[in-house]
N, C-alpha and C. Protein backbone atom coordinates (compact mmCIF):
# COMPACT_ATOMS: atom_id res chain seq x y z
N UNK A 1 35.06 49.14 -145.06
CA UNK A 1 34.49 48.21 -146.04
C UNK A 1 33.76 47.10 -145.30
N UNK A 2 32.73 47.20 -145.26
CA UNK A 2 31.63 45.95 -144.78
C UNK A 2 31.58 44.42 -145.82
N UNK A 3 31.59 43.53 -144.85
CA UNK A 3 31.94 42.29 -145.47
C UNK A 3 30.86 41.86 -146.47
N UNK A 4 30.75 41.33 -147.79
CA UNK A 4 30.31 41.27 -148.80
C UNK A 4 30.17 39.60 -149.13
N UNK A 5 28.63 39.12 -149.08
CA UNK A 5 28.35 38.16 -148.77
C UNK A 5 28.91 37.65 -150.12
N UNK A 6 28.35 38.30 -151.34
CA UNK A 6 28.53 37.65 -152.79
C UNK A 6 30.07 37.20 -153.23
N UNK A 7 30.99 37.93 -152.50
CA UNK A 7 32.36 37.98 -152.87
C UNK A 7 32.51 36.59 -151.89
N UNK A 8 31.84 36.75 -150.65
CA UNK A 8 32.49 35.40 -150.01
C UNK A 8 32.06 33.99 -150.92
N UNK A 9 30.85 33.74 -150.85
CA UNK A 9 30.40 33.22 -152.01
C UNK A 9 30.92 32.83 -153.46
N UNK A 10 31.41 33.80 -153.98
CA UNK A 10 32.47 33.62 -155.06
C UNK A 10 33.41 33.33 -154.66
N UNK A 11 34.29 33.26 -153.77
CA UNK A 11 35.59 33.02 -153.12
C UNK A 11 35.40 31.43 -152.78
N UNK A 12 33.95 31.02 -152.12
CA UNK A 12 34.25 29.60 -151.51
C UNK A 12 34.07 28.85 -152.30
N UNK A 13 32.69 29.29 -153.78
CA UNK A 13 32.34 28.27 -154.43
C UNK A 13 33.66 28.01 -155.43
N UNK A 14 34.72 28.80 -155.72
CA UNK A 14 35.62 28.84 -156.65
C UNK A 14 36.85 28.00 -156.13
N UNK A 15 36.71 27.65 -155.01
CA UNK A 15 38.13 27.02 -154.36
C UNK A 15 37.30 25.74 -154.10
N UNK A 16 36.07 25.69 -153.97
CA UNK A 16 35.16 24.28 -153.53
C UNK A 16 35.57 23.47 -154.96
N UNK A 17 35.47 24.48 -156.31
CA UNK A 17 35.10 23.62 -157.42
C UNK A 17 36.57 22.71 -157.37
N UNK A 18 37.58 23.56 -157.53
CA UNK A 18 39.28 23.86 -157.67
C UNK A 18 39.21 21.86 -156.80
N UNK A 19 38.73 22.16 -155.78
CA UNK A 19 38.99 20.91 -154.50
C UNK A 19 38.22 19.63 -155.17
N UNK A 20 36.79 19.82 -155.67
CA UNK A 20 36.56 18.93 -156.67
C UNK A 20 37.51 18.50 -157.76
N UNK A 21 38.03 19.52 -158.17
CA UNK A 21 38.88 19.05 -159.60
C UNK A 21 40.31 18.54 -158.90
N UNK A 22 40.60 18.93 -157.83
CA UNK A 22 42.19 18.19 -157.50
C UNK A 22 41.90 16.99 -157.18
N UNK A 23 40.60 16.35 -156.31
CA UNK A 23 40.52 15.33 -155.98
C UNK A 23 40.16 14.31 -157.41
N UNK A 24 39.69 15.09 -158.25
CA UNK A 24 39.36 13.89 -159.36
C UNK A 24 40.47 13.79 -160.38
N UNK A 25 41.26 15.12 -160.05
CA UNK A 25 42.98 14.71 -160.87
C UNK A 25 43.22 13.51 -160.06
N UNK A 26 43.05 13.37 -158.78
CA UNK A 26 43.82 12.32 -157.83
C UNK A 26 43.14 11.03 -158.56
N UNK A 27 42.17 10.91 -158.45
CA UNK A 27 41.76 9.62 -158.58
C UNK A 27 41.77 9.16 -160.20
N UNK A 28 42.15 9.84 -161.27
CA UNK A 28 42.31 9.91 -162.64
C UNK A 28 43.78 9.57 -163.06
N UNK A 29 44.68 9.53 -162.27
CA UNK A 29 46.08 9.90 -162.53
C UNK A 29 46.57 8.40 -163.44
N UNK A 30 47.58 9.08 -164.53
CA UNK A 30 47.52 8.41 -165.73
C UNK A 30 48.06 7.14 -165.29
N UNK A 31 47.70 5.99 -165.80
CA UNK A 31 48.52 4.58 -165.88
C UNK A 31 49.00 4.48 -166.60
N UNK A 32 49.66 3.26 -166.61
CA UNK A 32 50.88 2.91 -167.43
C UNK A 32 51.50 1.62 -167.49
N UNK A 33 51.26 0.68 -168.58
CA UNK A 33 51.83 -0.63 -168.63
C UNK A 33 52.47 -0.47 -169.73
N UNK A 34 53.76 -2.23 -169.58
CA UNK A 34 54.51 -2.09 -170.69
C UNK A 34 53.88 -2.89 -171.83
N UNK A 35 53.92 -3.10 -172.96
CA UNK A 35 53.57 -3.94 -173.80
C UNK A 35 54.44 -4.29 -174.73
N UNK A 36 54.26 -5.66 -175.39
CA UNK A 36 54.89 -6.15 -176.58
C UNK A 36 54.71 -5.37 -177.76
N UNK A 37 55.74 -4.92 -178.60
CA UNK A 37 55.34 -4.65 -179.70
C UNK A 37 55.84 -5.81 -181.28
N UNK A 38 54.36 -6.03 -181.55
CA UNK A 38 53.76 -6.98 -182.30
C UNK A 38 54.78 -7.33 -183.85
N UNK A 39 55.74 -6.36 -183.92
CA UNK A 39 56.29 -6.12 -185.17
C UNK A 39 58.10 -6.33 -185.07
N UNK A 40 58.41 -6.18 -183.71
CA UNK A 40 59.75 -6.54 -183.24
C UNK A 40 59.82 -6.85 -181.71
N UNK A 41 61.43 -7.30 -181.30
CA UNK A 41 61.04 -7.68 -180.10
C UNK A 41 61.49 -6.67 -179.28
N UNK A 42 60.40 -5.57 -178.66
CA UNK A 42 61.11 -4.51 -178.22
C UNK A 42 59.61 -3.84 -177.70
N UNK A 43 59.74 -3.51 -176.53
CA UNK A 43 58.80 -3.42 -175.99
C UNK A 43 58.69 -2.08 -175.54
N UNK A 44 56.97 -1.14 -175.05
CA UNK A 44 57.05 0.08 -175.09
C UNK A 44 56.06 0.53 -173.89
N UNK A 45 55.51 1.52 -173.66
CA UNK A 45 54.28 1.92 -172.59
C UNK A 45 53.33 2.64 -173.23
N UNK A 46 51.98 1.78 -172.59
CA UNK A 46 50.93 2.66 -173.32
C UNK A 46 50.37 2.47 -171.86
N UNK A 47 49.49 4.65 -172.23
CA UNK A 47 49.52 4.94 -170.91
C UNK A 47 47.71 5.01 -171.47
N UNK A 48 47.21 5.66 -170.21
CA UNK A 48 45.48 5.68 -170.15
C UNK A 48 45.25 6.92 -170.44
N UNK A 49 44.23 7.27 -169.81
CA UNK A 49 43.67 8.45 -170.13
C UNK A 49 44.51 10.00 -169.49
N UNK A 50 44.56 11.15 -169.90
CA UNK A 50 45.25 12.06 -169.03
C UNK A 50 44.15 13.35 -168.81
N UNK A 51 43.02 12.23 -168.40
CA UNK A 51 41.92 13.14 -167.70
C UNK A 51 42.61 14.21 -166.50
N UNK A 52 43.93 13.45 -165.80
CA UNK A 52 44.07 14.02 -164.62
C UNK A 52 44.47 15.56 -165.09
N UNK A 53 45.27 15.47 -165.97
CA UNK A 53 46.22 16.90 -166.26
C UNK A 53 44.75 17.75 -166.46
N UNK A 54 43.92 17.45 -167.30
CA UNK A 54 43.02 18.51 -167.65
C UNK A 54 42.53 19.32 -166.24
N UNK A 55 42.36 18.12 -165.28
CA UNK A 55 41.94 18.55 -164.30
C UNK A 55 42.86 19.51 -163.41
N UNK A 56 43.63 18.84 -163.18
CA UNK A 56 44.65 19.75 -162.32
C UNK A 56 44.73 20.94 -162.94
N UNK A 57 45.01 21.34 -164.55
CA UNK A 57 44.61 22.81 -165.45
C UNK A 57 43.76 23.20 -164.96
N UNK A 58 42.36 23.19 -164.87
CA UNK A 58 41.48 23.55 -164.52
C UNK A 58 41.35 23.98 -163.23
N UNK A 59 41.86 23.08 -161.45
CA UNK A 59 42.47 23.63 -160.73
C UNK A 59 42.97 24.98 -160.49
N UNK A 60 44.18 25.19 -161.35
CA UNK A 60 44.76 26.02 -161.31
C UNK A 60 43.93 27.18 -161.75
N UNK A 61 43.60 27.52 -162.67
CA UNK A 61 42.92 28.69 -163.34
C UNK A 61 41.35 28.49 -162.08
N UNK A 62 40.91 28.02 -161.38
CA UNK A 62 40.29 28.60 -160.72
C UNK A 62 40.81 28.83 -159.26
N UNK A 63 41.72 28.32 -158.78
CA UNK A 63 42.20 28.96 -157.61
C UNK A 63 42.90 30.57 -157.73
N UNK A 64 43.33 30.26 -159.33
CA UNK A 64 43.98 31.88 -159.73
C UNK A 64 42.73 33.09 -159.85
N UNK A 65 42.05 32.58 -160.12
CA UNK A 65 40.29 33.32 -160.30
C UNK A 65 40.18 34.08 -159.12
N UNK A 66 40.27 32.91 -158.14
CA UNK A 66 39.35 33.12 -156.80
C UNK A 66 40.58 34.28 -156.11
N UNK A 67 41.74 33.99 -155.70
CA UNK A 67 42.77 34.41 -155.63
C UNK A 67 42.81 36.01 -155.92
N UNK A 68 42.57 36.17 -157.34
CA UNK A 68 42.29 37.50 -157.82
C UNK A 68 41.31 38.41 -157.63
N UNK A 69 40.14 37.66 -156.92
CA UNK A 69 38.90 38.33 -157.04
C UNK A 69 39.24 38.68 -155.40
N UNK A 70 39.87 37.62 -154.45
CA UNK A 70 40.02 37.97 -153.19
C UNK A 70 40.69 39.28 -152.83
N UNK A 71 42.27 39.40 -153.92
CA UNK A 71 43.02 41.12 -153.60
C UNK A 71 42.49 41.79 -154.22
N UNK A 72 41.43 41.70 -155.26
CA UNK A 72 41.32 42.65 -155.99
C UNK A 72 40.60 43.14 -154.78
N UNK A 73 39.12 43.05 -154.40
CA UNK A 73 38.74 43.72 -153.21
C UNK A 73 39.14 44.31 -152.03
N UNK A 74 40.32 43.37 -151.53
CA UNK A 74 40.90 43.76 -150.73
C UNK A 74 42.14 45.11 -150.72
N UNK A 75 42.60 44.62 -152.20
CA UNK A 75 43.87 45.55 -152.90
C UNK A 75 44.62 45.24 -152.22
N UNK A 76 44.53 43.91 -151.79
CA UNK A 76 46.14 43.26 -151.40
C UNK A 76 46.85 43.39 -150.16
N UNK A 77 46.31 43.93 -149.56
CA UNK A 77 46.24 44.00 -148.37
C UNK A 77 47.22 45.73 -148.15
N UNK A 78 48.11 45.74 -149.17
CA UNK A 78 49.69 46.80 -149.01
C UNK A 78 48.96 48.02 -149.98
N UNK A 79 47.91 47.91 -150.66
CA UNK A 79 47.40 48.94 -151.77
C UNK A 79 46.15 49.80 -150.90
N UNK A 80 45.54 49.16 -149.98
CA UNK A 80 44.53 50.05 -150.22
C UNK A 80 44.36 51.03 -148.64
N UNK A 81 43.48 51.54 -148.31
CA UNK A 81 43.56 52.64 -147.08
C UNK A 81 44.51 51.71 -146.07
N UNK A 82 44.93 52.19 -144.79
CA UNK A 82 45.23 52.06 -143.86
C UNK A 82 44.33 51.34 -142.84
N UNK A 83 45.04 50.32 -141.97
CA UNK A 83 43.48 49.36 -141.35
C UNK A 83 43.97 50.12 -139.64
N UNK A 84 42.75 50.05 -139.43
CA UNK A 84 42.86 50.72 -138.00
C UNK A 84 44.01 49.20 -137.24
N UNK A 85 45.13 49.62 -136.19
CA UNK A 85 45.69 48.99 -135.55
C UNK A 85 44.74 48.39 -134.11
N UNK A 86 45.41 46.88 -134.03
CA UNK A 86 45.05 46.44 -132.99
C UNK A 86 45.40 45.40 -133.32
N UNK A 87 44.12 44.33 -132.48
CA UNK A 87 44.09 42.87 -133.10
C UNK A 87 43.71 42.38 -134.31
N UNK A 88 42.74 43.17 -134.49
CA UNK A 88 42.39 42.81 -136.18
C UNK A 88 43.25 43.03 -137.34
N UNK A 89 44.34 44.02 -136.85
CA UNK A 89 45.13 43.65 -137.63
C UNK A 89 46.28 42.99 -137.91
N UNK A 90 46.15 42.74 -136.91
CA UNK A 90 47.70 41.30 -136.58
C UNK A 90 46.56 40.19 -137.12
N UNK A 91 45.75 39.96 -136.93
CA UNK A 91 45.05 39.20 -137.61
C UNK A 91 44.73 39.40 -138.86
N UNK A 92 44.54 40.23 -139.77
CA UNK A 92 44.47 40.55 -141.04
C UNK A 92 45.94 40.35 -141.93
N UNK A 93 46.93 40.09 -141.43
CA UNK A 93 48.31 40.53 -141.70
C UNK A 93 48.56 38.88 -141.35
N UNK A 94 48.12 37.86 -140.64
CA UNK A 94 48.61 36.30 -140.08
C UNK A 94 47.77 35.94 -141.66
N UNK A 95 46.22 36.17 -141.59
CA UNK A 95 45.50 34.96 -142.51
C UNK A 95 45.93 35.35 -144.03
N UNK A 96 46.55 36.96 -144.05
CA UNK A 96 46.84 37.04 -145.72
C UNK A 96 48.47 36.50 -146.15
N UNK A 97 49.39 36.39 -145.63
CA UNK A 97 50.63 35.30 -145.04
C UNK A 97 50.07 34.01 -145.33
N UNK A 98 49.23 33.38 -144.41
CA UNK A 98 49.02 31.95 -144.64
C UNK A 98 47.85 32.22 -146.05
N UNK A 99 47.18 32.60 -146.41
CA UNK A 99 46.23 32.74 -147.34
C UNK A 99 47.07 32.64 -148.98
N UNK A 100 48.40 33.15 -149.04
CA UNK A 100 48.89 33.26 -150.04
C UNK A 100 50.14 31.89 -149.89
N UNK A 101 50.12 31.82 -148.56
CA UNK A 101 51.39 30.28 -148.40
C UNK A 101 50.76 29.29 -148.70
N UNK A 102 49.45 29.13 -148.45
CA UNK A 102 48.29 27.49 -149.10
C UNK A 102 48.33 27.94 -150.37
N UNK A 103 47.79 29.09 -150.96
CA UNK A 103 47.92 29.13 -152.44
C UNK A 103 48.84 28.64 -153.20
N UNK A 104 49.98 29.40 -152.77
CA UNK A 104 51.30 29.31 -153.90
C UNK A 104 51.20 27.57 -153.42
N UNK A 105 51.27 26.82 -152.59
CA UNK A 105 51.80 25.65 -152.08
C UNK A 105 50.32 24.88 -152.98
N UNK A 106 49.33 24.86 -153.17
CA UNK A 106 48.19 23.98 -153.97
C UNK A 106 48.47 24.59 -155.39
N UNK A 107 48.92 25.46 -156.00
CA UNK A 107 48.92 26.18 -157.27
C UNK A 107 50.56 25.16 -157.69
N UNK A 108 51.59 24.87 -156.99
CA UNK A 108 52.62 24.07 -157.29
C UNK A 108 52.56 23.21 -157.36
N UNK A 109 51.45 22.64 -156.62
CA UNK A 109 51.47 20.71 -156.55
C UNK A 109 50.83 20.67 -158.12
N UNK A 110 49.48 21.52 -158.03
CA UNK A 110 48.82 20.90 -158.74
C UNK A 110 49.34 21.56 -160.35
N UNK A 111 50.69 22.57 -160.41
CA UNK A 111 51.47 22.24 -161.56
C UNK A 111 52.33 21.43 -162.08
N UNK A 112 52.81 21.21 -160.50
CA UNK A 112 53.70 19.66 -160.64
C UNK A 112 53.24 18.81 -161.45
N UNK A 113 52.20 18.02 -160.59
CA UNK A 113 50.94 17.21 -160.88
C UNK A 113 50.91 17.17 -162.17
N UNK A 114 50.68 18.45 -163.05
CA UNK A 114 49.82 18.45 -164.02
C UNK A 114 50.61 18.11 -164.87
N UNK A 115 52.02 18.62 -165.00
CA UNK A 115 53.13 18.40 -166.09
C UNK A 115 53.75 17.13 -165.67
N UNK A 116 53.90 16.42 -164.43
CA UNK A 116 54.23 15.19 -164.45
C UNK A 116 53.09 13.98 -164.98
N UNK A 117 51.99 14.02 -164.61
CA UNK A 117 51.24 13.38 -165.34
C UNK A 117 51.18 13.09 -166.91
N UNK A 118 51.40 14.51 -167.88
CA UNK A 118 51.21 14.52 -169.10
C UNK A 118 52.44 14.39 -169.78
N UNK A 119 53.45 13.55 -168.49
CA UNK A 119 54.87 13.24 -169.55
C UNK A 119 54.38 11.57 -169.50
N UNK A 120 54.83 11.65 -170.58
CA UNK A 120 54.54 9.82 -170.95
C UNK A 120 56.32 9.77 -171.98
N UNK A 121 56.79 8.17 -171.25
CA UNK A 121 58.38 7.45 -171.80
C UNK A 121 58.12 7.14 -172.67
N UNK A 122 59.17 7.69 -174.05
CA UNK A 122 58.82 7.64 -175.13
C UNK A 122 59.40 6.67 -176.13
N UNK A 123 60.47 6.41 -174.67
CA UNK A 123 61.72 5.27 -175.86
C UNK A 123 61.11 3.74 -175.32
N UNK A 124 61.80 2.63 -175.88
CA UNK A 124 61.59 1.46 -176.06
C UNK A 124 62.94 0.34 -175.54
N UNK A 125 62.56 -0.52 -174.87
CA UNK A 125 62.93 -1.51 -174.47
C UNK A 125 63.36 -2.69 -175.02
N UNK A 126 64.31 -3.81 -175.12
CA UNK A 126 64.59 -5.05 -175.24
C UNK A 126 62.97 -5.63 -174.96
N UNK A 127 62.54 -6.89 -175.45
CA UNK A 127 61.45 -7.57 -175.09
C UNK A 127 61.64 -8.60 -173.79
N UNK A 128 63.19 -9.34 -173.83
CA UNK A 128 63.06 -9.86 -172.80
C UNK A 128 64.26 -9.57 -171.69
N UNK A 129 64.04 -8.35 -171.44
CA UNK A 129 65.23 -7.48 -170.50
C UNK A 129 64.23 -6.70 -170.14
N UNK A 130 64.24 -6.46 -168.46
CA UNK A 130 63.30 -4.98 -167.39
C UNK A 130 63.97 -4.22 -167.65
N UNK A 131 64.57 -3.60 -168.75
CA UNK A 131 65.00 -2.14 -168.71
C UNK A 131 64.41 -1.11 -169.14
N UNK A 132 63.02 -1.53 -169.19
CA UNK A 132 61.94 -0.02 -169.54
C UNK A 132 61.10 0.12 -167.86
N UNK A 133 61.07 1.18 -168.18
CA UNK A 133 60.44 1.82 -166.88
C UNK A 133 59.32 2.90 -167.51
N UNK A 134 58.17 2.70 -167.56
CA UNK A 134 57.22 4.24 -167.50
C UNK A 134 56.96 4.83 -166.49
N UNK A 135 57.00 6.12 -166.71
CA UNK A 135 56.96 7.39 -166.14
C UNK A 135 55.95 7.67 -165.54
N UNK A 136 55.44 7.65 -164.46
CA UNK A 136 53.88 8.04 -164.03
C UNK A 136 53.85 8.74 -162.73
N UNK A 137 53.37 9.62 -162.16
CA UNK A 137 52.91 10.82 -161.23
C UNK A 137 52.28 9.71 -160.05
N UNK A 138 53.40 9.67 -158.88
CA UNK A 138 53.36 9.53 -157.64
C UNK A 138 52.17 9.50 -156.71
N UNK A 139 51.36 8.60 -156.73
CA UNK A 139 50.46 9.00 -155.62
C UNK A 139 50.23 10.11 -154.70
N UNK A 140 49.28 11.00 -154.54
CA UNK A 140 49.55 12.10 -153.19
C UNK A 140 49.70 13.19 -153.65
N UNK A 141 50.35 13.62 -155.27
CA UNK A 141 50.43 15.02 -155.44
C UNK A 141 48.83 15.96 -155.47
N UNK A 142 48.20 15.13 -156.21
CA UNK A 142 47.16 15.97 -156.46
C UNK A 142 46.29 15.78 -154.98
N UNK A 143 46.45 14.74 -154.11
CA UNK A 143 46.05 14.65 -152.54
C UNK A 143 46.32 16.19 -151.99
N UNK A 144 47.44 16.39 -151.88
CA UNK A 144 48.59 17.09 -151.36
C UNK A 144 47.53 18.78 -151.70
N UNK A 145 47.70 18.95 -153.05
CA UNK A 145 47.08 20.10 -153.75
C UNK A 145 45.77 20.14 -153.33
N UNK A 146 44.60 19.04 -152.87
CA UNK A 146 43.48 19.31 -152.66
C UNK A 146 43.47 19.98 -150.74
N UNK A 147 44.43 19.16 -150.21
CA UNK A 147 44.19 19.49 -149.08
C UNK A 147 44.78 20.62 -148.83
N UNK A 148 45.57 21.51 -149.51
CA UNK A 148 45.92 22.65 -149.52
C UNK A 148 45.31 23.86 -150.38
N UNK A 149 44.03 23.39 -151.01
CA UNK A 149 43.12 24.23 -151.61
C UNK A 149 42.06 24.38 -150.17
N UNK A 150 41.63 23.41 -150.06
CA UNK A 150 40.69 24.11 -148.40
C UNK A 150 41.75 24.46 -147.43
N UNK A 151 42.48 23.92 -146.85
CA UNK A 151 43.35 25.33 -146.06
C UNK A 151 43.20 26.82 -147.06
N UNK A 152 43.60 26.80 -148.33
CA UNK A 152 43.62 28.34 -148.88
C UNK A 152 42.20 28.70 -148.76
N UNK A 153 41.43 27.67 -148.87
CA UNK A 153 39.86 28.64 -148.57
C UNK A 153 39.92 29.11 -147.15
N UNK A 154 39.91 28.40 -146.20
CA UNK A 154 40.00 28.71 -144.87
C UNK A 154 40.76 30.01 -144.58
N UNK A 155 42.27 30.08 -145.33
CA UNK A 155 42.29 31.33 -144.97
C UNK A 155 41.97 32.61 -146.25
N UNK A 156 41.71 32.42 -147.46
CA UNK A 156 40.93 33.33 -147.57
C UNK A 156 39.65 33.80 -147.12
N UNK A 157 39.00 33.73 -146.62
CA UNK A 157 37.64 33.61 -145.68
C UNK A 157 38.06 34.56 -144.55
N UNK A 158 38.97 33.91 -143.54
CA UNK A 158 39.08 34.11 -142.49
C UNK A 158 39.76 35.71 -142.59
N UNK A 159 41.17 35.75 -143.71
CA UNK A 159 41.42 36.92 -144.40
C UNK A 159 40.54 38.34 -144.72
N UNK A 160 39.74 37.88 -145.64
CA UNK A 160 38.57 38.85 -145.83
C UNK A 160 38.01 39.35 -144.76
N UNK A 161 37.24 38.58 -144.09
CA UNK A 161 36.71 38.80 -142.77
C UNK A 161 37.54 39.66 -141.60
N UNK A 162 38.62 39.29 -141.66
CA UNK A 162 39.60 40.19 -140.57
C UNK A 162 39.73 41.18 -141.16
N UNK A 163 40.21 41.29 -142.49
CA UNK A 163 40.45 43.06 -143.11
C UNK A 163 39.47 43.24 -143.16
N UNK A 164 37.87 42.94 -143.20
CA UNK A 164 36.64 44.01 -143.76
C UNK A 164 36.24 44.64 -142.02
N UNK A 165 36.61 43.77 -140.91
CA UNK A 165 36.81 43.87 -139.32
C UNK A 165 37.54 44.92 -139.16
N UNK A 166 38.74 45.26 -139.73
CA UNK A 166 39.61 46.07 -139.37
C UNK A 166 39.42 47.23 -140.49
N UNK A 167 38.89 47.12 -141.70
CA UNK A 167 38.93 48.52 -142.36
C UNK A 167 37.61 49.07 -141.92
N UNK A 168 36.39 48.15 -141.61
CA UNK A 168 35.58 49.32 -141.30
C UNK A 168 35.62 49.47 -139.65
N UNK A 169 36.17 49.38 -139.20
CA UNK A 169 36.44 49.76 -137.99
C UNK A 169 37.12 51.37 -137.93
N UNK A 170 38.16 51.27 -138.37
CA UNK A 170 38.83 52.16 -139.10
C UNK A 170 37.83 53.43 -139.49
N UNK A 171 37.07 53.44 -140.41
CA UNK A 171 36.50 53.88 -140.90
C UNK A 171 35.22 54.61 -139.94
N UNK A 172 34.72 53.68 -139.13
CA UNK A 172 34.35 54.13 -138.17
C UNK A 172 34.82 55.36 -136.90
N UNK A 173 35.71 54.67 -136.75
CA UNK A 173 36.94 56.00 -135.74
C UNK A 173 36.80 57.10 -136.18
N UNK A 174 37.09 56.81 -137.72
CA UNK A 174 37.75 58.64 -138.25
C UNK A 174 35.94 58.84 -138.64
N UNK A 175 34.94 58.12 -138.50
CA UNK A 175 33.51 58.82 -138.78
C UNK A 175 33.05 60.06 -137.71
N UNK A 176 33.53 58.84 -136.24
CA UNK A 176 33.60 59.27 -135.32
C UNK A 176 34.07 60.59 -134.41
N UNK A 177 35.88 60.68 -135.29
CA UNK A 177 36.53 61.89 -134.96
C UNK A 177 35.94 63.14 -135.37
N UNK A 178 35.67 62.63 -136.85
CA UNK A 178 34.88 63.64 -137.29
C UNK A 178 33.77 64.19 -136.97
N UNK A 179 32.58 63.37 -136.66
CA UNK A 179 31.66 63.95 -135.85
C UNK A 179 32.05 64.72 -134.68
N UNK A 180 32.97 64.14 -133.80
CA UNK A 180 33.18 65.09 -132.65
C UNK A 180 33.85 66.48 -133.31
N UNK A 181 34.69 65.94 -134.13
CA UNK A 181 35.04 67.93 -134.61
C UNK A 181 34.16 68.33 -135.18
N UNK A 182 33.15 67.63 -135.49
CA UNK A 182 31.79 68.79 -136.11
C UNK A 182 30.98 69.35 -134.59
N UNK A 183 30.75 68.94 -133.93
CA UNK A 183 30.15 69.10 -132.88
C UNK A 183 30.50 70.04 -131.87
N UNK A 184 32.06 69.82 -132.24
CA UNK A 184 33.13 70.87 -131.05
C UNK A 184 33.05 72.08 -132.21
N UNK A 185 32.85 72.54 -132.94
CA UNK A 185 32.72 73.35 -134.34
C UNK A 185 31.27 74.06 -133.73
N UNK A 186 30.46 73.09 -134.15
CA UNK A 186 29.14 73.25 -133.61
C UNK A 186 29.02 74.27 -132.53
N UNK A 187 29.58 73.63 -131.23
CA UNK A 187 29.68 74.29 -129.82
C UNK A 187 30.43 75.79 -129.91
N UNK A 188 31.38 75.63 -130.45
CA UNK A 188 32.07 76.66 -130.41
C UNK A 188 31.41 78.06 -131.01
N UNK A 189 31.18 77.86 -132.66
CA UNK A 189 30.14 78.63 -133.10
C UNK A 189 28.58 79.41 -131.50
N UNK A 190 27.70 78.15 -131.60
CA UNK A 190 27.22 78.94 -130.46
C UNK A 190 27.56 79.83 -129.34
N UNK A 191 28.57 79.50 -129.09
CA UNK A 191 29.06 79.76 -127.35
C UNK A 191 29.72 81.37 -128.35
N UNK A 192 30.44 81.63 -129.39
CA UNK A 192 30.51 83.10 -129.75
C UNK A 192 29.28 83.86 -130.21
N UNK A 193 28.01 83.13 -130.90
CA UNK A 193 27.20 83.82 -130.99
C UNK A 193 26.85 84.10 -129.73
N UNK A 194 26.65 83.83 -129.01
CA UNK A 194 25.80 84.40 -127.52
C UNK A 194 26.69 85.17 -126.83
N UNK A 195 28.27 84.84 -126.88
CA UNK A 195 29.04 86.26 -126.38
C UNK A 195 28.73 87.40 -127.13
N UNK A 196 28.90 87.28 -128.65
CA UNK A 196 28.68 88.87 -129.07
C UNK A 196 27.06 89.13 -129.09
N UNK A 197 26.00 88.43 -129.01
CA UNK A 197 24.54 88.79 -128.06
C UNK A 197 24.76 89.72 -126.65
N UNK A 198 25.50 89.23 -125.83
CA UNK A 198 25.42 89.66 -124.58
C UNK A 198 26.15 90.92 -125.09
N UNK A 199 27.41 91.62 -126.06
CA UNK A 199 27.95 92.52 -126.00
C UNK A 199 27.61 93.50 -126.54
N UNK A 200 26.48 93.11 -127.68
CA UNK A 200 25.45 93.80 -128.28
C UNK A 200 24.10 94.87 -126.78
N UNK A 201 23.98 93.63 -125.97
CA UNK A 201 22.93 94.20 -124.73
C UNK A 201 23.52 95.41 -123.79
């Protein structure tokens, strides 16, 4: 299998977008102050916008995209022909390991992320007692998830590239074997026509 520019292409622009959207979950992530409420003395949290969750959603469903479109070609590395042995495939076998360890590890933050963000504290406080606390998503998760979406590009990339190295290599050999048993086929054929020539004379 020869490496396939469009698939890489689809693979980088889909984890590029994913890295856009974790970084703008990051910088979106919901606030949260307490306020008076106007009608008793008992105070509550009103939070901002939860642009972030949409984002981090969005995240997810395209790293799962890209993800899918990467084994589907590949067939996963355990589904499809046999890769010729060597280095390329200790290398094909390291980047699909780390390729699926950045995934699962940016696909968790940025579920974390997404469901901690979109919890907002629902109960209420004394007005003049600190015993309300709102709930809000930690600095760094959706950090965390972006910088582990380009590692997963890096090694899907590097992934692809080593298995399309090692299957058509592969592929090559046995082109190869085969030609020589056509050839030794070849030879052989001649070398009896010209014995039974000479036994004919």
């Amino acid at each position: 299998m020869a490496l396939s520019v469009p698939i890489v292409a689809i693979i980088t622009s889909l984890h590029l977008i994913a890295f856009i959207f974790a970084v703008g979950a990051e910088r979106r992530r919901s606030t949260a102050k307490i306020v008076p409420d106007e009608y008793d003395e008992q105070t509550y949290c009103v939070y901002g916008t939860d642009a972030s969750t949409v984002y981090g959603l969005a995240a997810i469903g395209l790293l799962l995209l890209s993800h899918t479109v990467l084994n589907a070609v590949t067939r996963c590395l355990c589904c499809g022909k046999g890769l010729v042995t060597g280095s390329s495939t200790t290398r094909t076998v390291f980047f699909f390991v780390f390729s699926w360890t950045t995934f699962l590890g940016a696909e968790a933050c940025l579920l974390a992320g997404s469901a901690r963000n979109a919890y907002h504290t629902k109960y209420r406080g004394k007005f003049n007692l600190d015993d309300l606390s709102c709930a809000t998503l930690r600095k760094g998760v959706f950090a965390a998830a972006a910088a582990l979406t380009l590692l997963s590009l890096i090694g899907a990339n590097f992934y692809y590239w080593s298995h399309s190295k090692a299957d058509t290599g592969g592929w090559e050999k046995h082109r190869n074997e085969g030609l020589g048993m056509s050839n030794y086929g070849e030879h052989e054929q001649q070398q009896q026509q010209q014995t039974t020539g000479f036994e004919k004379v």
